[in-house]
PDB file of N, CA and C in Angstrom:
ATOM      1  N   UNK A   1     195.907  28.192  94.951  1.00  0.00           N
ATOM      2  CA  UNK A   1     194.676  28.027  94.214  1.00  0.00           C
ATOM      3  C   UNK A   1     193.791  27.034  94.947  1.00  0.00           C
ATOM      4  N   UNK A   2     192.621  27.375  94.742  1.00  0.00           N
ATOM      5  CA  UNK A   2     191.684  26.629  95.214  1.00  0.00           C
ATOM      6  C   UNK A   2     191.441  24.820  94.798  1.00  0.00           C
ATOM      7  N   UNK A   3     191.517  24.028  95.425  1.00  0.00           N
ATOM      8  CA  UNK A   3     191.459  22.897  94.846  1.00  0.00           C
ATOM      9  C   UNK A   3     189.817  22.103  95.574  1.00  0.00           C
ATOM     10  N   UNK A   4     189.482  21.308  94.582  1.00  0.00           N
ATOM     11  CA  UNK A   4     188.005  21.245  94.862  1.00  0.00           C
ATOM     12  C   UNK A   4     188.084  19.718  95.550  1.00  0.00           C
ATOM     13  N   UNK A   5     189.229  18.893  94.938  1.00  0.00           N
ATOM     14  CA  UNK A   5     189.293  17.319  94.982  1.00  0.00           C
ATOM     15  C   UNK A   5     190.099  16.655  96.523  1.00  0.00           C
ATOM     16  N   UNK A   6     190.237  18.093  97.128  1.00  0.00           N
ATOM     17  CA  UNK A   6     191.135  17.954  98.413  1.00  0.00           C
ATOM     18  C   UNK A   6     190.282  18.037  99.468  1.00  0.00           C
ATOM     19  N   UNK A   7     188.859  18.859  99.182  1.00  0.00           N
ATOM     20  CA  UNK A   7     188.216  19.350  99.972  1.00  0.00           C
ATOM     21  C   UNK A   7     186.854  18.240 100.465  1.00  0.00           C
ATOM     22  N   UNK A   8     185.890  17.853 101.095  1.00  0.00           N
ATOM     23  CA  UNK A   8     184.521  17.081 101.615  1.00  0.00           C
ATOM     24  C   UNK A   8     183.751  17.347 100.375  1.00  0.00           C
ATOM     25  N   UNK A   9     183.259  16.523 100.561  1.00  0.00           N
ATOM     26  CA  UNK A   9     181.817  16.470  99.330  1.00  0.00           C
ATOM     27  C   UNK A   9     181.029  17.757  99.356  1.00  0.00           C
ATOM     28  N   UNK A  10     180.477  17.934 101.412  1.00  0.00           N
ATOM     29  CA  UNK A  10     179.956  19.078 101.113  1.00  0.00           C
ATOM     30  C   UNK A  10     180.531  19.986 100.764  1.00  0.00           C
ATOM     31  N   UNK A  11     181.942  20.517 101.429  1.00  0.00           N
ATOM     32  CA  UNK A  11     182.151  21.588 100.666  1.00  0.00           C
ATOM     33  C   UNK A  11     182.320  21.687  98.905  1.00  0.00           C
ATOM     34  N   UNK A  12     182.937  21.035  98.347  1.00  0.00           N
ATOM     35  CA  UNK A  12     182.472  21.325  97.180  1.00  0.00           C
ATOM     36  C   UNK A  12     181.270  21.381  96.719  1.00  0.00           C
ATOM     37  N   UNK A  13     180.454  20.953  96.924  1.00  0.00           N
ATOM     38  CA  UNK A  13     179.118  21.029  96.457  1.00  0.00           C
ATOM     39  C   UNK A  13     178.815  22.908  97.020  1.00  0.00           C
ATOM     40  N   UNK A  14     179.229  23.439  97.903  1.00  0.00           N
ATOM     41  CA  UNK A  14     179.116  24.582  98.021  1.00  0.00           C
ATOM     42  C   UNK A  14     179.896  25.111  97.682  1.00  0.00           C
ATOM     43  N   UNK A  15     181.018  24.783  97.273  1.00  0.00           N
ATOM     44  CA  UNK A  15     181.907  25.705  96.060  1.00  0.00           C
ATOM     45  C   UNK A  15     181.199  25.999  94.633  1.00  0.00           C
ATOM     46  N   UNK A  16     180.761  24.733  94.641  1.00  0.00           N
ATOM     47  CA  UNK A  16     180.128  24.534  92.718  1.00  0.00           C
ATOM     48  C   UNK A  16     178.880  25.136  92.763  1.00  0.00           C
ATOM     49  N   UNK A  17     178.043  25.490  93.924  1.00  0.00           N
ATOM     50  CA  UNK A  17     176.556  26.329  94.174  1.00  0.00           C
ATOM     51  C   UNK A  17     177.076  27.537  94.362  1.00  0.00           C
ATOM     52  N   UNK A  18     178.213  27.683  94.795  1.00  0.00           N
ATOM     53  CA  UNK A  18     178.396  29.297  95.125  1.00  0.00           C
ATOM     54  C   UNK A  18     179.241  29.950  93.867  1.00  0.00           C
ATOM     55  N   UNK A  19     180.075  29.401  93.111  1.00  0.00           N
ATOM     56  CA  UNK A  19     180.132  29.416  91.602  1.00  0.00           C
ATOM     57  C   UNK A  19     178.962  29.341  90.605  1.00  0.00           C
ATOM     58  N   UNK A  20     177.769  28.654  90.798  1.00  0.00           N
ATOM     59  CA  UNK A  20     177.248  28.636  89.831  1.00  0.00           C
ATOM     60  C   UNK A  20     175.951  30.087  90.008  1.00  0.00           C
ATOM     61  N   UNK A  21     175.773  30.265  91.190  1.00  0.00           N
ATOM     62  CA  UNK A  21     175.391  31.471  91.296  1.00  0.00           C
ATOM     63  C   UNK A  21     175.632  32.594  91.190  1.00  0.00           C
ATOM     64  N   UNK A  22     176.753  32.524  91.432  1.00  0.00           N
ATOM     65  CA  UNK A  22     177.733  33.742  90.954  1.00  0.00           C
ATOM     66  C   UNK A  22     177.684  34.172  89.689  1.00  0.00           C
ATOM     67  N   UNK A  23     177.786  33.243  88.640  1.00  0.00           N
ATOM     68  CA  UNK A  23     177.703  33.355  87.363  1.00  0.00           C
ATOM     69  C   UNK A  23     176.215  33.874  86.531  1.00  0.00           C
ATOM     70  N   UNK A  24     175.167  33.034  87.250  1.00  0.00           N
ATOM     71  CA  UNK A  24     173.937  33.697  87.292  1.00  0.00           C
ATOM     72  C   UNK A  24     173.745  34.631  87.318  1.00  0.00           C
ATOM     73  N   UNK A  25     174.475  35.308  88.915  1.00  0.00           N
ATOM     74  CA  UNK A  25     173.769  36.955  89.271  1.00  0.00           C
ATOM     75  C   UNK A  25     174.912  37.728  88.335  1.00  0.00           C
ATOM     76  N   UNK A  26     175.851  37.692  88.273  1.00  0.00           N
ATOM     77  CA  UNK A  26     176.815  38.389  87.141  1.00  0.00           C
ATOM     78  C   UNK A  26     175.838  38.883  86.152  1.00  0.00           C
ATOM     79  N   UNK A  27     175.469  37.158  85.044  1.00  0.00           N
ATOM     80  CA  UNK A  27     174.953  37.284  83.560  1.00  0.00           C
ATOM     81  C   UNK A  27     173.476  38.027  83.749  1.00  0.00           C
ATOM     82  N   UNK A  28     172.920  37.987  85.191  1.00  0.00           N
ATOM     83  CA  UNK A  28     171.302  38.791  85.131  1.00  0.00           C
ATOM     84  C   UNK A  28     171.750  40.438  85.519  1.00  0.00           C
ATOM     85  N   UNK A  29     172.929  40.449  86.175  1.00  0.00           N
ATOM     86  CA  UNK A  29     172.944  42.118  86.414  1.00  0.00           C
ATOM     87  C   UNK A  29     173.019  42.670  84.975  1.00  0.00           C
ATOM     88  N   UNK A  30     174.008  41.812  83.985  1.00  0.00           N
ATOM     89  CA  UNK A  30     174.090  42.187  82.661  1.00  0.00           C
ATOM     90  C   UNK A  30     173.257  42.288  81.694  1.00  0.00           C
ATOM     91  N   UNK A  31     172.257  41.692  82.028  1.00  0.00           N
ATOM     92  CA  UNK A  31     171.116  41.809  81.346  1.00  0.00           C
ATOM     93  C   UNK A  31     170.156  42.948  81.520  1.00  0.00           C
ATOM     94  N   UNK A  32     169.754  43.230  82.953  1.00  0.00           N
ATOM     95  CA  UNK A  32     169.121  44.351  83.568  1.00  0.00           C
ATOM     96  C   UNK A  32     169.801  45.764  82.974  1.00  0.00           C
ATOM     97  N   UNK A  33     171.431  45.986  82.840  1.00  0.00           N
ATOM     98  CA  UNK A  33     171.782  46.668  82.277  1.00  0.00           C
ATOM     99  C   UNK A  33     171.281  46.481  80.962  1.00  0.00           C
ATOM    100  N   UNK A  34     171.790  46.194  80.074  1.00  0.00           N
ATOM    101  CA  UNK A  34     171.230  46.517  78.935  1.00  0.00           C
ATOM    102  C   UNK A  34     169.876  46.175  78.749  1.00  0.00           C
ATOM    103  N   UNK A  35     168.719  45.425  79.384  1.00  0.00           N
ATOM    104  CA  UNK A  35     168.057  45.859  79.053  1.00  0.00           C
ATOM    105  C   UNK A  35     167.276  47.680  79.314  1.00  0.00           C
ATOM    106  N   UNK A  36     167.873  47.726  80.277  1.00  0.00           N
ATOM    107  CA  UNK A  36     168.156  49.311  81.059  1.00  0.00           C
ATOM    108  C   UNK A  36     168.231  50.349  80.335  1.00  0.00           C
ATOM    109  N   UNK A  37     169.347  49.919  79.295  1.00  0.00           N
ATOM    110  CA  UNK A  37     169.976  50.792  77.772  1.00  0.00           C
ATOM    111  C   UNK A  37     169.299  50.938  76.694  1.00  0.00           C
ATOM    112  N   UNK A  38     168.572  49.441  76.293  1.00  0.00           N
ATOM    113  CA  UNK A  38     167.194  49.871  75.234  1.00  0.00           C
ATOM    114  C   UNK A  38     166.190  50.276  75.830  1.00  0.00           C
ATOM    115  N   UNK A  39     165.654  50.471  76.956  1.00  0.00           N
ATOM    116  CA  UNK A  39     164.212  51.000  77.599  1.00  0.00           C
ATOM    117  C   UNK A  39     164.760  52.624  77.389  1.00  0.00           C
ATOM    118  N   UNK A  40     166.228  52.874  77.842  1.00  0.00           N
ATOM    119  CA  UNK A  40     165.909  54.382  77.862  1.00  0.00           C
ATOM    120  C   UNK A  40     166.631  54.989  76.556  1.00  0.00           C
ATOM    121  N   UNK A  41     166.920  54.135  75.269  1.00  0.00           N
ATOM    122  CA  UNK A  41     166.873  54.298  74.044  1.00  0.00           C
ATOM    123  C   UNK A  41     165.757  54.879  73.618  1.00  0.00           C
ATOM    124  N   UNK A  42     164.968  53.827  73.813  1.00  0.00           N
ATOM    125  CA  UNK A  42     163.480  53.888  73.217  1.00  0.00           C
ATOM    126  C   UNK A  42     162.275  54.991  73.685  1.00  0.00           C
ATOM    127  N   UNK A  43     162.649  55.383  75.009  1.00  0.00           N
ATOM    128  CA  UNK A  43     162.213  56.332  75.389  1.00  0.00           C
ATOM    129  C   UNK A  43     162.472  57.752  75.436  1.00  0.00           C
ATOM    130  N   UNK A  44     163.564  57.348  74.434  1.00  0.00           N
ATOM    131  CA  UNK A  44     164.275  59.066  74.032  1.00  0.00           C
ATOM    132  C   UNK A  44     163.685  58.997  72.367  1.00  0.00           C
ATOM    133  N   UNK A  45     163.882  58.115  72.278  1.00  0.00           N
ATOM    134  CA  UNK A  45     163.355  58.038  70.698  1.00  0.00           C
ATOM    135  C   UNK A  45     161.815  58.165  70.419  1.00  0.00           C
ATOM    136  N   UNK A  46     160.782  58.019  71.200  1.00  0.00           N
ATOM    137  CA  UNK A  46     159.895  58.095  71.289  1.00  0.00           C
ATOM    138  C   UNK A  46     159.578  59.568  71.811  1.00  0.00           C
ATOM    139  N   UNK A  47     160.219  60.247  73.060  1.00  0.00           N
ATOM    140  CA  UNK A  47     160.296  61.870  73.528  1.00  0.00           C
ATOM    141  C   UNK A  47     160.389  62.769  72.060  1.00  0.00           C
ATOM    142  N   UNK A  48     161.478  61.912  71.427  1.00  0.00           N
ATOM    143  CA  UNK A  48     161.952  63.078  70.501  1.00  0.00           C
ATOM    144  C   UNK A  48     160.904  63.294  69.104  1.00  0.00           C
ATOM    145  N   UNK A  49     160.283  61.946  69.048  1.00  0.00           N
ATOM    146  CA  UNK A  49     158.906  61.800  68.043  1.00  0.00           C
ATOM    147  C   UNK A  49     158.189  62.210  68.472  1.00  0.00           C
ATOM    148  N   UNK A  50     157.941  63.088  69.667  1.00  0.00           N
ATOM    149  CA  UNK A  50     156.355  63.306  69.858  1.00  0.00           C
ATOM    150  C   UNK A  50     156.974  65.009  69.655  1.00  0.00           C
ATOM    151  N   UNK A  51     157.741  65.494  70.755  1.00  0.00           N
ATOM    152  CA  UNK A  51     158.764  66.442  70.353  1.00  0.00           C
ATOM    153  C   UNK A  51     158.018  67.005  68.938  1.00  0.00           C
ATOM    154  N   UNK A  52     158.743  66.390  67.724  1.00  0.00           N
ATOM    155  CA  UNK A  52     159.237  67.270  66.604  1.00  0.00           C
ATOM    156  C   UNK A  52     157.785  66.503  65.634  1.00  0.00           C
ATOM    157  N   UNK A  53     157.003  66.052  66.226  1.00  0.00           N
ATOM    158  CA  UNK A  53     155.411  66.075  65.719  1.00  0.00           C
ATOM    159  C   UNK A  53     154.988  67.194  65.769  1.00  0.00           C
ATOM    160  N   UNK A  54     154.685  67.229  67.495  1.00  0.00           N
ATOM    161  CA  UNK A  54     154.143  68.724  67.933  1.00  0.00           C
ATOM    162  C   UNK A  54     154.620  69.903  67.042  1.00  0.00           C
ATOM    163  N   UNK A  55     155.989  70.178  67.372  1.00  0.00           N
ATOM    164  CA  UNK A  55     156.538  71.008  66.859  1.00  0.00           C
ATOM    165  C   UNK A  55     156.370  71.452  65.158  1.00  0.00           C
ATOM    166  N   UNK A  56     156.413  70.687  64.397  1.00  0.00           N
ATOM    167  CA  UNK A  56     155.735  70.128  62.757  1.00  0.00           C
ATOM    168  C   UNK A  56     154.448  71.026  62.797  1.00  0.00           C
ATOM    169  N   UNK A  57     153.372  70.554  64.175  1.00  0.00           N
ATOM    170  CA  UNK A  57     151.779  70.687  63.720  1.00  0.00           C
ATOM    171  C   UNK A  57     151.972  72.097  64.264  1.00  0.00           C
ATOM    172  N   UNK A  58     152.816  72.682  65.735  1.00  0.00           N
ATOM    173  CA  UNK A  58     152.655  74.317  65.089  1.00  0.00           C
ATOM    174  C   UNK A  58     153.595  74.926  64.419  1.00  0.00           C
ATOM    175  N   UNK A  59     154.005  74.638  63.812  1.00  0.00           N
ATOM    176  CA  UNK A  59     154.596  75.415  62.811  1.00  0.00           C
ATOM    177  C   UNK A  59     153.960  75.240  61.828  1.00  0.00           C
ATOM    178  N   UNK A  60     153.081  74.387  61.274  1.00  0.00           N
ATOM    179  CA  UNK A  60     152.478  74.638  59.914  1.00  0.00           C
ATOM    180  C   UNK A  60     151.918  75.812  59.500  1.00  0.00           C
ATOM    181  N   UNK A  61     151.343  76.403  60.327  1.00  0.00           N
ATOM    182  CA  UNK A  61     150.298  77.826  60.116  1.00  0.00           C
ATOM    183  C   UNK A  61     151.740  78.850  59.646  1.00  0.00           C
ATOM    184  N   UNK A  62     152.783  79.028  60.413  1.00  0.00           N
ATOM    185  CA  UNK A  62     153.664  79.432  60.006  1.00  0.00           C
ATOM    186  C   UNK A  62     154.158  79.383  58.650  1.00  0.00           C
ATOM    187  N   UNK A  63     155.195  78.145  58.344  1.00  0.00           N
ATOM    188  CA  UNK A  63     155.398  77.915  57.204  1.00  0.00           C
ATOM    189  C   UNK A  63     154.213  78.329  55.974  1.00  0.00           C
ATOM    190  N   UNK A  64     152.786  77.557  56.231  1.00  0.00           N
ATOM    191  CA  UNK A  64     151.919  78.080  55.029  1.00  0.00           C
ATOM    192  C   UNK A  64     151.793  79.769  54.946  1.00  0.00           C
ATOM    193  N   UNK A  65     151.686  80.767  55.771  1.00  0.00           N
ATOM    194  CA  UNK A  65     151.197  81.692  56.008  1.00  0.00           C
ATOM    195  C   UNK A  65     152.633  82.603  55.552  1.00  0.00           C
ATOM    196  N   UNK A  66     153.526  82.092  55.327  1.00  0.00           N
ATOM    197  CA  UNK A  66     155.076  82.419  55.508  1.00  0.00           C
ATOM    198  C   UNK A  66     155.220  83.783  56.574  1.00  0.00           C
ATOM    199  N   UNK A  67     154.668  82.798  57.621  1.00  0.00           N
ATOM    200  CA  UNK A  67     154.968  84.094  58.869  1.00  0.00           C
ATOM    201  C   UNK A  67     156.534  83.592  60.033  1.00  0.00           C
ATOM    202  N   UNK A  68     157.272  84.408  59.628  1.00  0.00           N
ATOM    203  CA  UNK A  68     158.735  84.383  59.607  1.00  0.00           C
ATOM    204  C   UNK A  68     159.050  84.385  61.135  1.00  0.00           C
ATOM    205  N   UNK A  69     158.032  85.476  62.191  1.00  0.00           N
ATOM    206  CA  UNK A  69     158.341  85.226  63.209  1.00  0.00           C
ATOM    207  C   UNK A  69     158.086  84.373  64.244  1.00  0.00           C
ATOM    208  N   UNK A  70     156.566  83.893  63.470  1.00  0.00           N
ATOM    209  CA  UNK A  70     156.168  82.587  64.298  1.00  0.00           C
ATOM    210  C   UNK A  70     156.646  81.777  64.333  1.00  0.00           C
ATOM    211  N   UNK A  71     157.204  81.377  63.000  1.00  0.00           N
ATOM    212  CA  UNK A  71     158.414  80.237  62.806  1.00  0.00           C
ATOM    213  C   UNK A  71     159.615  80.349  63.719  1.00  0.00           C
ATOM    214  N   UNK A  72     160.096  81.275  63.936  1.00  0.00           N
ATOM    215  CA  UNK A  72     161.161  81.673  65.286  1.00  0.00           C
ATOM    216  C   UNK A  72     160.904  81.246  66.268  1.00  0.00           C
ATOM    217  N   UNK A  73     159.361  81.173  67.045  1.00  0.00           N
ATOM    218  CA  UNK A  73     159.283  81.318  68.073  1.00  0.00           C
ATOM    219  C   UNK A  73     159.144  79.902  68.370  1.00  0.00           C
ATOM    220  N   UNK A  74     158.311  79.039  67.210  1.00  0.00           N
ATOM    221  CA  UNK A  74     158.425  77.529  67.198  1.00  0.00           C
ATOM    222  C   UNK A  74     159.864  76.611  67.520  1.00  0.00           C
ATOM    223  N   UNK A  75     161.013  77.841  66.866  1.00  0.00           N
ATOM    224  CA  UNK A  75     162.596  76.941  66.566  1.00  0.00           C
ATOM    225  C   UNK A  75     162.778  77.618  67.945  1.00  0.00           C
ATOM    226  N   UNK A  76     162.732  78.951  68.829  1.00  0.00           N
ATOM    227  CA  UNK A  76     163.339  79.679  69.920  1.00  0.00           C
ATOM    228  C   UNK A  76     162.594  77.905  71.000  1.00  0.00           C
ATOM    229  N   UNK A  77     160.975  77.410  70.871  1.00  0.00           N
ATOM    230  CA  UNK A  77     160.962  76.903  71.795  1.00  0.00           C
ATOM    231  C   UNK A  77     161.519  75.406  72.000  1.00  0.00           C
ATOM    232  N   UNK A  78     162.156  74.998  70.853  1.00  0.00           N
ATOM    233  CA  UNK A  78     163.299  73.765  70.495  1.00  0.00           C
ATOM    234  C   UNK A  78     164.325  74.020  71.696  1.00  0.00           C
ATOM    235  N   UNK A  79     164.501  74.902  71.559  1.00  0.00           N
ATOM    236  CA  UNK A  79     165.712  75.135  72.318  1.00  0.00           C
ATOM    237  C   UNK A  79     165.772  75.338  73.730  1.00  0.00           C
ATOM    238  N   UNK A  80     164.460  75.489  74.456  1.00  0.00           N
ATOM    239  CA  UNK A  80     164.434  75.208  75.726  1.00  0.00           C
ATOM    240  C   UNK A  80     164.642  74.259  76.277  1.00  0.00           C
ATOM    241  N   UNK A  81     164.217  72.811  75.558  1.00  0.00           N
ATOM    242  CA  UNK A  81     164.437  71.753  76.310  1.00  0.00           C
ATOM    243  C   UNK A  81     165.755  71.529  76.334  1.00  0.00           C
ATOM    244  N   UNK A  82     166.847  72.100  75.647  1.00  0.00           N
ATOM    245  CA  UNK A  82     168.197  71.756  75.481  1.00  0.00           C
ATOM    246  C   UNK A  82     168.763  70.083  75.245  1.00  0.00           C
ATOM    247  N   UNK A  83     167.324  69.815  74.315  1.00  0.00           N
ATOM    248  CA  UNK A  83     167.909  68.087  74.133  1.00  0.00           C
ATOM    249  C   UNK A  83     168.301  68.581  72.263  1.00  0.00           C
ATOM    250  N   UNK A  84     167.811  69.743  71.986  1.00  0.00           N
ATOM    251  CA  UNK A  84     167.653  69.630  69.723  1.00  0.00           C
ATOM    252  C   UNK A  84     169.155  71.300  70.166  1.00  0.00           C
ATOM    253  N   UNK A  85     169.913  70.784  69.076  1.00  0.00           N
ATOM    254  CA  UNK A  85     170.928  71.592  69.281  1.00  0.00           C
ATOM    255  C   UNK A  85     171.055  72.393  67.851  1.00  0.00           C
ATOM    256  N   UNK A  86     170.494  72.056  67.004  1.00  0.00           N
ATOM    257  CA  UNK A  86     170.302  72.503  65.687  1.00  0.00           C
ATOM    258  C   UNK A  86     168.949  72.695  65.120  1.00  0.00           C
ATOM    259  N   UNK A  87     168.684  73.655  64.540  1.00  0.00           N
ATOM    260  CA  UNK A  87     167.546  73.565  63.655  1.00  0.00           C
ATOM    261  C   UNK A  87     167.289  74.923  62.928  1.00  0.00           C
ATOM    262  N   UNK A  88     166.176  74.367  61.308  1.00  0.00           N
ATOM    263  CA  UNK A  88     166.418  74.889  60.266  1.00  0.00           C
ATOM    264  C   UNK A  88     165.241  75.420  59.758  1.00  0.00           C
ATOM    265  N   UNK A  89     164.859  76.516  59.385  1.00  0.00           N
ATOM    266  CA  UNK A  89     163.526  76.845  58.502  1.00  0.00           C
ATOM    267  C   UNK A  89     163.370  77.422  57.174  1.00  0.00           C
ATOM    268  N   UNK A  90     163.017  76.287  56.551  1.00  0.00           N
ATOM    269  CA  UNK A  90     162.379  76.228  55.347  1.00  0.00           C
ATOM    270  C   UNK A  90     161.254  76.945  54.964  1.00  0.00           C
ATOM    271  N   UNK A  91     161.620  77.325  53.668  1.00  0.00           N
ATOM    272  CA  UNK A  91     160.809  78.357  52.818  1.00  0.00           C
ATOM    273  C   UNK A  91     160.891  77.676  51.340  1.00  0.00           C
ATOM    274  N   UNK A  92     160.467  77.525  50.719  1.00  0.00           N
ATOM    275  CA  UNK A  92     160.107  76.491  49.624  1.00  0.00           C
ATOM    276  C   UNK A  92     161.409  76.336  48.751  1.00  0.00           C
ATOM    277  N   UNK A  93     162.087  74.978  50.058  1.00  0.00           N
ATOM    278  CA  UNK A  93     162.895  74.198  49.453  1.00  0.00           C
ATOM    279  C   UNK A  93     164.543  74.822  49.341  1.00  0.00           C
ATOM    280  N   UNK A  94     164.395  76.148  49.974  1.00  0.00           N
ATOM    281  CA  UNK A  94     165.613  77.430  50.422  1.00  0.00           C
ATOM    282  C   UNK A  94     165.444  77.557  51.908  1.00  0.00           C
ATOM    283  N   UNK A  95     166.303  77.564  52.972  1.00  0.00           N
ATOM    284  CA  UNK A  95     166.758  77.629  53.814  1.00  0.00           C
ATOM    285  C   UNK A  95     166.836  78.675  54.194  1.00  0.00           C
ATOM    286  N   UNK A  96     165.734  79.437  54.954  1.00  0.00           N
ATOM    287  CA  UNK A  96     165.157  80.236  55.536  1.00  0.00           C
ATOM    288  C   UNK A  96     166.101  81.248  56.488  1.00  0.00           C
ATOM    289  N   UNK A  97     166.277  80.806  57.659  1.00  0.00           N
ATOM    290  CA  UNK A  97     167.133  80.579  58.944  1.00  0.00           C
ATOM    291  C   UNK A  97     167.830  79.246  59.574  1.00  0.00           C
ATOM    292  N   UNK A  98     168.964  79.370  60.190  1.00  0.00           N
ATOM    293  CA  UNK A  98     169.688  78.483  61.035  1.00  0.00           C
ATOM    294  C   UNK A  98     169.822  78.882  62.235  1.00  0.00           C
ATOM    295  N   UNK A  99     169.394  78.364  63.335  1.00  0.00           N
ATOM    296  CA  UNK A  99     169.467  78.322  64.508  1.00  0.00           C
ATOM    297  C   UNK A  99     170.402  77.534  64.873  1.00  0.00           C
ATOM    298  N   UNK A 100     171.760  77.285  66.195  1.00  0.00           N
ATOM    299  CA  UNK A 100     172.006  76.506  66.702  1.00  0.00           C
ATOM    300  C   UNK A 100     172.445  77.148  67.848  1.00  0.00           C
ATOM    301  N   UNK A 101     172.871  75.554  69.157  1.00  0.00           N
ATOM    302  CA  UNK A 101     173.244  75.954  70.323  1.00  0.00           C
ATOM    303  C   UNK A 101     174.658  76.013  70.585  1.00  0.00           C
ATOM    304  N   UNK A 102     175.498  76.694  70.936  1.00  0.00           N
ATOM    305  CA  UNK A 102     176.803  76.152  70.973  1.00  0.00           C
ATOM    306  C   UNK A 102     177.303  76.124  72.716  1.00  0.00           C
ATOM    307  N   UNK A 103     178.331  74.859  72.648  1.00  0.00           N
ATOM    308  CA  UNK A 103     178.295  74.814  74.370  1.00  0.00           C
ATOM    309  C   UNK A 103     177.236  74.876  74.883  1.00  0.00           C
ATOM    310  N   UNK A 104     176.673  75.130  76.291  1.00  0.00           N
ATOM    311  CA  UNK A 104     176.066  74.749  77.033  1.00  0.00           C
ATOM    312  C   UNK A 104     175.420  76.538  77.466  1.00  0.00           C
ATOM    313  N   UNK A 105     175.662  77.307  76.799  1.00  0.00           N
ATOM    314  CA  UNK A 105     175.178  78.230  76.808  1.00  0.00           C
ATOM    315  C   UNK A 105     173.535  78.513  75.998  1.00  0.00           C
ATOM    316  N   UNK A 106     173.223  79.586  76.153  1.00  0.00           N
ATOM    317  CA  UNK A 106     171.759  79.686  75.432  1.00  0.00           C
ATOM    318  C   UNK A 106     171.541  80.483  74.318  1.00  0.00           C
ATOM    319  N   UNK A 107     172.777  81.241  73.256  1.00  0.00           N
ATOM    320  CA  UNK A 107     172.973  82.379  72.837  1.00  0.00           C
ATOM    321  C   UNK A 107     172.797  81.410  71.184  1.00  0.00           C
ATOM    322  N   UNK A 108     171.996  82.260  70.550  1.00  0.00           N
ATOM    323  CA  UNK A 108     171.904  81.919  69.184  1.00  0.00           C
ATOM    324  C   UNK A 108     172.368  82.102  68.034  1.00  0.00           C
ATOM    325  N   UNK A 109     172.664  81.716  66.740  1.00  0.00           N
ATOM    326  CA  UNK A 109     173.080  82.357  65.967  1.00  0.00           C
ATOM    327  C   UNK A 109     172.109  82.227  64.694  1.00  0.00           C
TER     328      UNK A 109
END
């Protein structure tokens, strides 16, 4: 083991600088990570709000109009981005259709 009290002044003093930096760049890589983890939290969470806005404002004409296939084509284009793996259309307050993805395939049910 390393002993600090055996060694010159300078070198310890560059033991205890090269330890204390160490500890620094450690606790800042750890930080960069997670802050890393909420930036691309937040930016999925924000994708997926603008996402299923859009998606909301065309489908309204649908839903009001109760036009059944437009509504399809709104839930068929969910499913391109392959990030929404489920989804549902409503008809007043009854459950219209179910769409989902299963596996990594593109086939609907």
């Amino acid at each position: 083991m390393f002993q600090l009290k055996d060694n010159s002044i300078k070198n310890q003093l560059m033991a205890i600088n090269f330890l204390t930096v160490s500890v620094l760049m450690t606790l800042l890589c750890a930080g960069l990570v997670f802050n890393e983890y909420l930036s691309f939290k937040k930016s999925s969470i924000e994708s997926l709000t603008i996402q299923a806005r859009m998606i909301a404002n065309n489908s309204t004409a649908a839903v009001s109009f109760n036009d059944s296939k437009a509504a399809m084509v709104d839930i068929f284009a969910t499913f391109r981005k392959k990030l929404i793996d489920f989804s549902q259309y409503y008809k007043i307050l009854q459950v219209e259709s179910v769409y989902s993805v299963q596996g990594n395939d593109n086939r609907m049910q």
